[in-house]
C-alpha atoms as a PDB file:
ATOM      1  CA  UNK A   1     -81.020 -40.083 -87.539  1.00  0.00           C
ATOM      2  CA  UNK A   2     -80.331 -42.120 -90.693  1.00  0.00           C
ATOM      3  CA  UNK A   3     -79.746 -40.077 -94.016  1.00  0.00           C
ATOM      4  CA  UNK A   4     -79.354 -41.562 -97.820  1.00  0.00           C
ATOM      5  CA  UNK A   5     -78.051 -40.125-100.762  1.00  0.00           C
ATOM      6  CA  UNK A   6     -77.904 -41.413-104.075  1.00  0.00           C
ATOM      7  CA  UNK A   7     -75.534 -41.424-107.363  1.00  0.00           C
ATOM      8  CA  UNK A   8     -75.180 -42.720-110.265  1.00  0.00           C
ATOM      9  CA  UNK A   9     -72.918 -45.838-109.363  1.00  0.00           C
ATOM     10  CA  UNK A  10     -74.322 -46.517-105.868  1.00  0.00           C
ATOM     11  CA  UNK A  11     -76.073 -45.342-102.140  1.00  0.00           C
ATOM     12  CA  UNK A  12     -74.682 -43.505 -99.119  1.00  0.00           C
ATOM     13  CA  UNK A  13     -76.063 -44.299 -95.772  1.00  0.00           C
ATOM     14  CA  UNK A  14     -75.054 -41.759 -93.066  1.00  0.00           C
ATOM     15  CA  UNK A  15     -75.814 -40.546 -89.170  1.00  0.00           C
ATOM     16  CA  UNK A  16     -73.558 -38.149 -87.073  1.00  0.00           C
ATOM     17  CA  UNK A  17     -70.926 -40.358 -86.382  1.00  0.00           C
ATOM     18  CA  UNK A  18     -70.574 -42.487 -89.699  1.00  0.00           C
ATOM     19  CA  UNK A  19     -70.451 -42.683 -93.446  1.00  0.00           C
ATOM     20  CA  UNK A  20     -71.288 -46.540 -95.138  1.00  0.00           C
ATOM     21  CA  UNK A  21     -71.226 -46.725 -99.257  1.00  0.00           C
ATOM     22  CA  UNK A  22     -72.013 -49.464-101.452  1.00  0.00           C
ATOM     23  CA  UNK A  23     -71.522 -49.665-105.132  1.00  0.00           C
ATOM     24  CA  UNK A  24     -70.816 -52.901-108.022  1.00  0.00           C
ATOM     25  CA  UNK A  25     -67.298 -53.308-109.526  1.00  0.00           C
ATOM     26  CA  UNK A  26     -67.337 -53.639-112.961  1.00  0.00           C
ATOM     27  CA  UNK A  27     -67.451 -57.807-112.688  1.00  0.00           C
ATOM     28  CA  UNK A  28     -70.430 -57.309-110.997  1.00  0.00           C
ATOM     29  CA  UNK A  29     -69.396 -57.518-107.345  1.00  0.00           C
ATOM     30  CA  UNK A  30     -70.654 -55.327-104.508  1.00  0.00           C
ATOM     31  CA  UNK A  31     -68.128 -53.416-102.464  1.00  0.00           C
ATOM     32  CA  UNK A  32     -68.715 -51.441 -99.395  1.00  0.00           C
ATOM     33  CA  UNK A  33     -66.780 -48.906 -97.418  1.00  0.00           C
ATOM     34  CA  UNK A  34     -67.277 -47.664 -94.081  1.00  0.00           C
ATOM     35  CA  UNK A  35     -65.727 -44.232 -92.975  1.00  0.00           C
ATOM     36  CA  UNK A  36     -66.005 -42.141 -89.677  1.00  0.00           C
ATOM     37  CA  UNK A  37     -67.889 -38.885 -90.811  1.00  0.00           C
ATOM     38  CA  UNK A  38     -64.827 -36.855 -90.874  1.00  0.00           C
ATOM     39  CA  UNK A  39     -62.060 -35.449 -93.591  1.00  0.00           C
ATOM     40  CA  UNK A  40     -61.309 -38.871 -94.781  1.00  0.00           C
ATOM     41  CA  UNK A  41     -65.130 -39.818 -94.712  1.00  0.00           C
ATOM     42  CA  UNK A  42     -65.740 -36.497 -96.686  1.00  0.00           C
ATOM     43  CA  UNK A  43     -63.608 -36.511 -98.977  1.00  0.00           C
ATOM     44  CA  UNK A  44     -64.523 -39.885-100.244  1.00  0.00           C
ATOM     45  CA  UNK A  45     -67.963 -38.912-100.555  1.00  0.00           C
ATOM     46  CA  UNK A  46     -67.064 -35.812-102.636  1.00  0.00           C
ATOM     47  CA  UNK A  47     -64.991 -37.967-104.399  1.00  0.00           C
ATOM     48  CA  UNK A  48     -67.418 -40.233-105.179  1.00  0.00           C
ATOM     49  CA  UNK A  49     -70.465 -38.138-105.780  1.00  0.00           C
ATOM     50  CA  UNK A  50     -68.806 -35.167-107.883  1.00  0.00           C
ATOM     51  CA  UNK A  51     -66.970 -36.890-110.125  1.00  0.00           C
ATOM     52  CA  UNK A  52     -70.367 -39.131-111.432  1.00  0.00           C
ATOM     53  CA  UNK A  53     -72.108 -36.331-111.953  1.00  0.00           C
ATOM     54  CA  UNK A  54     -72.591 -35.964-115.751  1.00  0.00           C
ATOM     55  CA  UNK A  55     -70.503 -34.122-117.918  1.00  0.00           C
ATOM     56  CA  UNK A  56     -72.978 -32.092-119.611  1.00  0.00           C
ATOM     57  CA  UNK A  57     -74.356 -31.332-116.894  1.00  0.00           C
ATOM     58  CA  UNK A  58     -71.299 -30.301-115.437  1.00  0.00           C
ATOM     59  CA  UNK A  59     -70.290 -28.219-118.726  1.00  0.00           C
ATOM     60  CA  UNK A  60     -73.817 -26.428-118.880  1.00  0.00           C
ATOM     61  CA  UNK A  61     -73.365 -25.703-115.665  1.00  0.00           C
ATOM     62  CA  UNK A  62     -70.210 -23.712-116.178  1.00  0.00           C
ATOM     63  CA  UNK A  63     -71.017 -21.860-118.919  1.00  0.00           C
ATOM     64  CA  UNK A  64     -74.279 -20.623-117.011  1.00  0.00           C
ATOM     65  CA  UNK A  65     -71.915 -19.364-114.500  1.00  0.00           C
ATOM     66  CA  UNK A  66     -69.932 -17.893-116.698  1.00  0.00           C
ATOM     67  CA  UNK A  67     -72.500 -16.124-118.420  1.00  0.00           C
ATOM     68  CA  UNK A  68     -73.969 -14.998-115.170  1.00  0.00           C
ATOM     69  CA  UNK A  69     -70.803 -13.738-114.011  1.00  0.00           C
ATOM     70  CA  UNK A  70     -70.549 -10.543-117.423  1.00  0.00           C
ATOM     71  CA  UNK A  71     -74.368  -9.889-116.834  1.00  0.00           C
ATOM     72  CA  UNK A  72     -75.510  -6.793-115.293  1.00  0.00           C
ATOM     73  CA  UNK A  73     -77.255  -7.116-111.599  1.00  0.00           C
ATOM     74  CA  UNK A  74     -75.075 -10.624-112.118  1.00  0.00           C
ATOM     75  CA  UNK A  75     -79.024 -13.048-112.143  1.00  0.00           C
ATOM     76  CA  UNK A  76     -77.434 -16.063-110.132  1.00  0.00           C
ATOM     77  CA  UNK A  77     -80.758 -17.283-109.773  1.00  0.00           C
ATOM     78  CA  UNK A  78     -80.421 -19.293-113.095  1.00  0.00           C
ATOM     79  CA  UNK A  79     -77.262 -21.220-111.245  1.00  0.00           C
ATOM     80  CA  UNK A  80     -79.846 -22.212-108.488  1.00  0.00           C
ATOM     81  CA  UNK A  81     -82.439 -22.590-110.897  1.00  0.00           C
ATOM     82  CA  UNK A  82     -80.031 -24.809-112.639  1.00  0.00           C
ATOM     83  CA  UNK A  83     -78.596 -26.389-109.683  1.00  0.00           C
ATOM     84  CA  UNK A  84     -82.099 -27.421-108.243  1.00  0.00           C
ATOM     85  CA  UNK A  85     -83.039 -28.972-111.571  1.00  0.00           C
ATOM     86  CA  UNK A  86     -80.454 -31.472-112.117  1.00  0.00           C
ATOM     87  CA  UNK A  87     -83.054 -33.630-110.104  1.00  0.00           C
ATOM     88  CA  UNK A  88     -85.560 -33.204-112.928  1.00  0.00           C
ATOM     89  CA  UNK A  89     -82.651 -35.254-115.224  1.00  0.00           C
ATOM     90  CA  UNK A  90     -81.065 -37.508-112.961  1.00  0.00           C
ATOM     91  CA  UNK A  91     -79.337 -40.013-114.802  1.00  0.00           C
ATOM     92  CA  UNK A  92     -81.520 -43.742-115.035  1.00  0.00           C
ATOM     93  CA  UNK A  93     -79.111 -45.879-113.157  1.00  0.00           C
ATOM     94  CA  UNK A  94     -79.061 -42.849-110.497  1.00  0.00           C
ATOM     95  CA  UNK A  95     -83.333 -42.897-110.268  1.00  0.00           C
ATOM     96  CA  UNK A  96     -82.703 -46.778-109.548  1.00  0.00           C
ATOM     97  CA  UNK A  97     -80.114 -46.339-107.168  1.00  0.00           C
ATOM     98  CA  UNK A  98     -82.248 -43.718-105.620  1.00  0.00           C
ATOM     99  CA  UNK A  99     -85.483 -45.717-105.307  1.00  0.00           C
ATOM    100  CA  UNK A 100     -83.869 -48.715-103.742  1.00  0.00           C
ATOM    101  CA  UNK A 101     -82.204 -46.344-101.286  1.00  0.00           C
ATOM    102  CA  UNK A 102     -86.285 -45.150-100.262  1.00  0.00           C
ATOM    103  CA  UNK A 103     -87.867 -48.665-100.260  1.00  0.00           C
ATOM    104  CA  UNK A 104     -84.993 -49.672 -98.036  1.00  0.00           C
ATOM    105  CA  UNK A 105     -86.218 -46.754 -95.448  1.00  0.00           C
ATOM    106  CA  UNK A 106     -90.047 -47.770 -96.229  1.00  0.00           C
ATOM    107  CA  UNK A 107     -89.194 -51.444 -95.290  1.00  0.00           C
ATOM    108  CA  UNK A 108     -90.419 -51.605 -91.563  1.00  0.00           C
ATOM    109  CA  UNK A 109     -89.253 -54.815 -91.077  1.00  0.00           C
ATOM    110  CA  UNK A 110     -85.835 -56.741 -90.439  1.00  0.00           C
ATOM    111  CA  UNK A 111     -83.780 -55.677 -93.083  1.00  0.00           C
ATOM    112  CA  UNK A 112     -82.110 -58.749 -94.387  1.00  0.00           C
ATOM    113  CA  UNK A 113     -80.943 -60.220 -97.680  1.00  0.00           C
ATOM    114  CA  UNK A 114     -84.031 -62.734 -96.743  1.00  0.00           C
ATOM    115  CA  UNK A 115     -86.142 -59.686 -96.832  1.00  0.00           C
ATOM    116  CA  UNK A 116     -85.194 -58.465-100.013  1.00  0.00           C
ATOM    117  CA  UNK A 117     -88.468 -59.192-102.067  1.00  0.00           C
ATOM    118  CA  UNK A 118     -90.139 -57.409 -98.779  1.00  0.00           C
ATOM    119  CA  UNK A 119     -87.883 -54.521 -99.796  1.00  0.00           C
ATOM    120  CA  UNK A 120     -88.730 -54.463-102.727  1.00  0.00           C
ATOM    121  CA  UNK A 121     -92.468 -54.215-102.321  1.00  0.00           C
ATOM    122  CA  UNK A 122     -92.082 -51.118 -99.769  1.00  0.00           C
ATOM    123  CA  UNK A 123     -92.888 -47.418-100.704  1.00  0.00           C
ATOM    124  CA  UNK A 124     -90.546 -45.752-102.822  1.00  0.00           C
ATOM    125  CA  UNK A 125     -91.702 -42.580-101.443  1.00  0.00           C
ATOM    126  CA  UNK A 126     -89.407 -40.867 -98.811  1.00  0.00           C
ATOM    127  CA  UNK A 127     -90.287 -38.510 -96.655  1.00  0.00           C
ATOM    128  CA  UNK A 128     -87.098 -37.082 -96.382  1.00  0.00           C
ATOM    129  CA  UNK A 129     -85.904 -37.175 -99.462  1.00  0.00           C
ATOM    130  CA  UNK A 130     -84.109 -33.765-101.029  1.00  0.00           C
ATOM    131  CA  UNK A 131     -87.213 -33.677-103.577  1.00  0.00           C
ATOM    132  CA  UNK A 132     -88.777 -31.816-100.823  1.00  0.00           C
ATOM    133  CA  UNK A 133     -86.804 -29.163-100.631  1.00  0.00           C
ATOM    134  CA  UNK A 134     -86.105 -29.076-104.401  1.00  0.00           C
ATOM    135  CA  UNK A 135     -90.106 -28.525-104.511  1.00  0.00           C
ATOM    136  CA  UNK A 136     -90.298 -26.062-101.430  1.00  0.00           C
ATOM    137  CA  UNK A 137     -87.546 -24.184-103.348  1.00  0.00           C
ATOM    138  CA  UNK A 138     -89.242 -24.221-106.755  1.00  0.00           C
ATOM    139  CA  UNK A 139     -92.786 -22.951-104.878  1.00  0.00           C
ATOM    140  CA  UNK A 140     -91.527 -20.157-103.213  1.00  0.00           C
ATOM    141  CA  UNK A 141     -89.841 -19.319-106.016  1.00  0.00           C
ATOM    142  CA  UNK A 142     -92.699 -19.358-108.323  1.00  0.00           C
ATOM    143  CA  UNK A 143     -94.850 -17.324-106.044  1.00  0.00           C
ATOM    144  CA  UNK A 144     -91.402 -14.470-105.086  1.00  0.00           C
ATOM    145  CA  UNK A 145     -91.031 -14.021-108.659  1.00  0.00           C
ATOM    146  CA  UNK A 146     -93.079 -10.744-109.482  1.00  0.00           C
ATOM    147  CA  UNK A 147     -93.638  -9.142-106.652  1.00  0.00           C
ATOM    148  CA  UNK A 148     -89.424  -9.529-105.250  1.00  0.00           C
ATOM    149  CA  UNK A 149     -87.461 -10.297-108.844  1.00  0.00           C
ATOM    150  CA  UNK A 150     -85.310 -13.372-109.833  1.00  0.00           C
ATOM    151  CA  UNK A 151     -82.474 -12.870-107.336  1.00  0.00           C
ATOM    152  CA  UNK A 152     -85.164 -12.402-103.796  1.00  0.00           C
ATOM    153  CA  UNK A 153     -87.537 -14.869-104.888  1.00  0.00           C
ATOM    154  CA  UNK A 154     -84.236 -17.699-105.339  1.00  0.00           C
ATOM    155  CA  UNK A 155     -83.115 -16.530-101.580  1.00  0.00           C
ATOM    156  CA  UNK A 156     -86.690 -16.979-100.609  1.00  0.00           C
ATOM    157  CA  UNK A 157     -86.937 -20.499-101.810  1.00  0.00           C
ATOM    158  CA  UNK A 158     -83.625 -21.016-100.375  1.00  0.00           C
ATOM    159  CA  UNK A 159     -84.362 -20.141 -96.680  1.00  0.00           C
ATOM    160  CA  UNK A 160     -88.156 -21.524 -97.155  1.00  0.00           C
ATOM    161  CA  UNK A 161     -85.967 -25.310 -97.357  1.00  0.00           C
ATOM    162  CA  UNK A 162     -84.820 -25.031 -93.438  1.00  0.00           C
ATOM    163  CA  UNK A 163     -88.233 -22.896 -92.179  1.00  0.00           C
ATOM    164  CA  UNK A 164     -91.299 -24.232 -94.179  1.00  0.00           C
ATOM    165  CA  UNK A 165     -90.772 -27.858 -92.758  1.00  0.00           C
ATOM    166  CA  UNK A 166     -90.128 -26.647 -89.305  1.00  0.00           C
ATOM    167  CA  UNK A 167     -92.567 -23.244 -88.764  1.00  0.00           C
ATOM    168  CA  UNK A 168     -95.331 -24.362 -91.475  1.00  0.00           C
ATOM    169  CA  UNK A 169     -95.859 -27.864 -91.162  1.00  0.00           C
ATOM    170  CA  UNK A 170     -99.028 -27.910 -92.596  1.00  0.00           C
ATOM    171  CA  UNK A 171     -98.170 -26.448 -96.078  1.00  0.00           C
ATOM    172  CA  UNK A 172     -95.531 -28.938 -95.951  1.00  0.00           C
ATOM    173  CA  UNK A 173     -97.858 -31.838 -95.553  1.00  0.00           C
ATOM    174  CA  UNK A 174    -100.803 -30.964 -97.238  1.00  0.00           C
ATOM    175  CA  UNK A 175     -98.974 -29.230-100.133  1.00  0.00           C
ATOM    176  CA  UNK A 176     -95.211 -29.530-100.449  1.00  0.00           C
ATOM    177  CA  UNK A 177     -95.159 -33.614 -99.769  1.00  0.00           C
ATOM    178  CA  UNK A 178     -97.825 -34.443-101.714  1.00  0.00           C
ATOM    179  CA  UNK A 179     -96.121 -32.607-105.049  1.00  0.00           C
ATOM    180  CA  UNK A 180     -92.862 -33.938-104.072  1.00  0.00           C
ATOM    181  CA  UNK A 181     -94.426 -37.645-103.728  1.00  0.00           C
ATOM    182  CA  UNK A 182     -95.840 -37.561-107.298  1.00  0.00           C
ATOM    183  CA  UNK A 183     -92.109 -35.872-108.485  1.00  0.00           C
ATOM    184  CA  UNK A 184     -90.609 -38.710-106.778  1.00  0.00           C
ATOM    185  CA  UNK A 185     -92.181 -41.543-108.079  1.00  0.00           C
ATOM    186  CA  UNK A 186     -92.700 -39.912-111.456  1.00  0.00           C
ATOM    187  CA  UNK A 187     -89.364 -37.973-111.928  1.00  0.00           C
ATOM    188  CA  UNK A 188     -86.459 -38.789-109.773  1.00  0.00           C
ATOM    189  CA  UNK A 189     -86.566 -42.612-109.100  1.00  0.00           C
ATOM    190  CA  UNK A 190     -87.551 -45.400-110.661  1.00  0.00           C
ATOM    191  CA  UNK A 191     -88.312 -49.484-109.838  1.00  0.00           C
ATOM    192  CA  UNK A 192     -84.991 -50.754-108.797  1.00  0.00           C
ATOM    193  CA  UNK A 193     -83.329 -54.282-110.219  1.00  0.00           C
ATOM    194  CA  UNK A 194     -82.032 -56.504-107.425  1.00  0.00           C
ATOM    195  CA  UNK A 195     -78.897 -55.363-107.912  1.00  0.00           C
ATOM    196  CA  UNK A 196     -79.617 -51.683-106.998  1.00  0.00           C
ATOM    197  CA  UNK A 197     -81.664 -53.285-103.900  1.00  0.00           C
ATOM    198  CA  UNK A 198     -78.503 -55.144-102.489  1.00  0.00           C
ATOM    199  CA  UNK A 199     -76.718 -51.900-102.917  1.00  0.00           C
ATOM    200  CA  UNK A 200     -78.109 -50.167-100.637  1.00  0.00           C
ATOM    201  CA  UNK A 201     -79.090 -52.949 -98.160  1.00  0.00           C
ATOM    202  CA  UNK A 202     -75.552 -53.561 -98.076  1.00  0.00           C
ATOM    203  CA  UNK A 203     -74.562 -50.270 -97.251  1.00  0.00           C
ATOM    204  CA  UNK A 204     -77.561 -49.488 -94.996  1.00  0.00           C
ATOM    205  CA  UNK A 205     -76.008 -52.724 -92.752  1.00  0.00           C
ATOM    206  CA  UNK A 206     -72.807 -51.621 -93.022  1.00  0.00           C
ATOM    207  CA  UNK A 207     -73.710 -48.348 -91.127  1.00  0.00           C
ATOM    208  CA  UNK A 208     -75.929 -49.979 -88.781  1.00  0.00           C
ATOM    209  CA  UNK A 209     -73.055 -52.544 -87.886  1.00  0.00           C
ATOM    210  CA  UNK A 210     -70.264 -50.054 -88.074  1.00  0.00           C
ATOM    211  CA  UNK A 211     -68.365 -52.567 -90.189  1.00  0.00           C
ATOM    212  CA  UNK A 212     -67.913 -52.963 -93.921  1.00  0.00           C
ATOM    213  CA  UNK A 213     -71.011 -55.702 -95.083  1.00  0.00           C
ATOM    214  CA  UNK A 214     -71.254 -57.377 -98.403  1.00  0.00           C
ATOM    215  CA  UNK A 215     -73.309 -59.354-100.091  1.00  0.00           C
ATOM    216  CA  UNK A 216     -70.943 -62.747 -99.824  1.00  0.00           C
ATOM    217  CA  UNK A 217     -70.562 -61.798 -95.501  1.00  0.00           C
ATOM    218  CA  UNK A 218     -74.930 -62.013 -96.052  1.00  0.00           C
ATOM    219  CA  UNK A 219     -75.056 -65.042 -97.703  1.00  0.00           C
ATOM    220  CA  UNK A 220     -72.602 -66.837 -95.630  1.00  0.00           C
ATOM    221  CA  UNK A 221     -74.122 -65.935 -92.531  1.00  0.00           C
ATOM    222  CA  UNK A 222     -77.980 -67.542 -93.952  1.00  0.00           C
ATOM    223  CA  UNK A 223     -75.486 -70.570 -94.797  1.00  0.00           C
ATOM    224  CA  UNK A 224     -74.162 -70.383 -91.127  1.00  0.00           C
ATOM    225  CA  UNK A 225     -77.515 -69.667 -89.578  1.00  0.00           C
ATOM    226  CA  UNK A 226     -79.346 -72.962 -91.622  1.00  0.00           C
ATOM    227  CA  UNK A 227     -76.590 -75.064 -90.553  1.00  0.00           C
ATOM    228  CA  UNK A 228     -77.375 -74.271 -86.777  1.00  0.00           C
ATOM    229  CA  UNK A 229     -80.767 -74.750 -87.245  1.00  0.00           C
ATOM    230  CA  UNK A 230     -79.958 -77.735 -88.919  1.00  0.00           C
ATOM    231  CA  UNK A 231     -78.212 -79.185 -85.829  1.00  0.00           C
ATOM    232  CA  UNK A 232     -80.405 -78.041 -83.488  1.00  0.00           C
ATOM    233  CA  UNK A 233     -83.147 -79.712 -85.592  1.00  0.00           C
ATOM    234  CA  UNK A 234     -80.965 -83.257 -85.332  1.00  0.00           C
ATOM    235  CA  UNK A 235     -80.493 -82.880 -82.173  1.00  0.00           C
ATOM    236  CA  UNK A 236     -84.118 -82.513 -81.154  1.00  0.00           C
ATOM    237  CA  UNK A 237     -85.153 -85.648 -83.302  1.00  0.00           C
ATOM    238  CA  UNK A 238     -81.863 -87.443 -81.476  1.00  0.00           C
ATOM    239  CA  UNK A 239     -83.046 -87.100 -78.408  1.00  0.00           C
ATOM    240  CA  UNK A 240     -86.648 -87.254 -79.221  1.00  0.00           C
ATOM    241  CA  UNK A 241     -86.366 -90.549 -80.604  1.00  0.00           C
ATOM    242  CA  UNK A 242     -83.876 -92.060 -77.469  1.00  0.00           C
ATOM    243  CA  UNK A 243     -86.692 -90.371 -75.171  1.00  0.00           C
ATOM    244  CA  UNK A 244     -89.586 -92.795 -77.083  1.00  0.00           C
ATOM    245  CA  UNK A 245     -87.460 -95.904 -77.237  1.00  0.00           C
ATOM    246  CA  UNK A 246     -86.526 -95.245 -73.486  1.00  0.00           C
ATOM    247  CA  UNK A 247     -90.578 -95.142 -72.852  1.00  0.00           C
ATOM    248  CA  UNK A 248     -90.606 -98.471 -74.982  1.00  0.00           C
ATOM    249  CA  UNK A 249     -87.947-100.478 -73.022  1.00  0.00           C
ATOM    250  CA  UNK A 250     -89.718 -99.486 -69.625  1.00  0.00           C
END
């Protein structure tokens, strides 16, 4: 299975075996990177992903912890709480990068650089995406609250993530995906430019191939491709036309 993850300066495609990123250089290039999903693979994406993530964000985040930490019955629920949230303020180039990562999952079709205003039309809705569990998480939360206390209720939203999906499939669907489909296309992504779209089509090929694809590989492979067709095309006509003149001569 295919997973994507978004940040602010690009998309991660990844299965069991591999790890393909895309982002744009600052003159506007795409570059991609393809890693076997080990240290090396890992550490990158750490790298990559931790060090975007925005500073106040970052900073609130500390002092939370450190005012959890000299609080009696020590309330790390607000960490979670905190934690969880960040997807309510993703950053705006992070909602595009994260909505061209769905619509390239939604597009059912080949997905090409020819494609790309197919792509673009395509769901931004995933049914996968981490929005689910962020609203699983926030539910059982809600609803732990009173009767369990702050610290319970977080654990319970925490273990509802792996068992509501898998032992209640129903509340997921009929409650839990439709709340995290308006969040999604309200909250945490937003209408990608092209730019964002070749992102992540370049890194979603890149996995798929197992080989580092960009943008200028793409085009030059259309370029290749029409020239073939080109021949081919000559060809045909060549020997279409020798076949009629033949017919005329006999």
């Amino acid at each position: 299975m295919i997973r994507g993850m978004s940040y602010p300066k690009g998309v991660f495609y990844m299965d069991k075996d591999h790890i393909a990123h895309a982002t744009i250089t600052k003159d506007g290039e795409i570059k991609t990177s393809l890693f076997s999903l080990d240290s090396e693979g890992i550490l990158f994406f750490i790298k990559q992903t931790l060090f975007t993530i925005p500073w106040y964000f970052a900073l609130g985040m500390l002092l939370l912890a450190a005012w959890v930490g000299i609080q009696p019955g020590f309330p790390f629920y607000y960490l979670l709480l905190a934690g969880f949230g960040y997807h309510f303020i993703f950053p705006y180039p992070l909602k595009q990068f994260h909505g061209a990562e769905h619509k390239v999952f939604s597009h059912q079709g080949n997905k090409s650089i020819q494609s790309l205003e197919d792509i673009r039309k395509s769901d931004i809705v995933n049914r996968n995406c981490s929005t689910n569990a962020v609203t699983t998480f926030y539910l059982l939360f809600m609803i732990g609250f009173i009767p369990l206390g702050g610290n319970a209720a977080a654990l319970l939203g925490l273990l509802g993530i792996s068992f509501v999906p898998r032992w209640l499939k129903k509340v997921d669907q009929r409650l839990v995906f439709p709340i995290s489909s308006f969040i999604q296309r309200r909250v945490t992504t937003t209408e990608p430019d092209t730019k964002h779209l070749k992102v992540a089509l370049c890194s979603y090929i890149s996995l798929k191939r197992r080989k580092a694809i960009n943008e200028t590989i793409l085009l030059e492979e259309i370029r290749l491709e029409e020239d073939n067709q080109r021949k081919k095309w000559l060809l045909e006509e060549r020997e279409r036309i020798i076949s009629e003149t033949e017919y005329r001569e006999i």
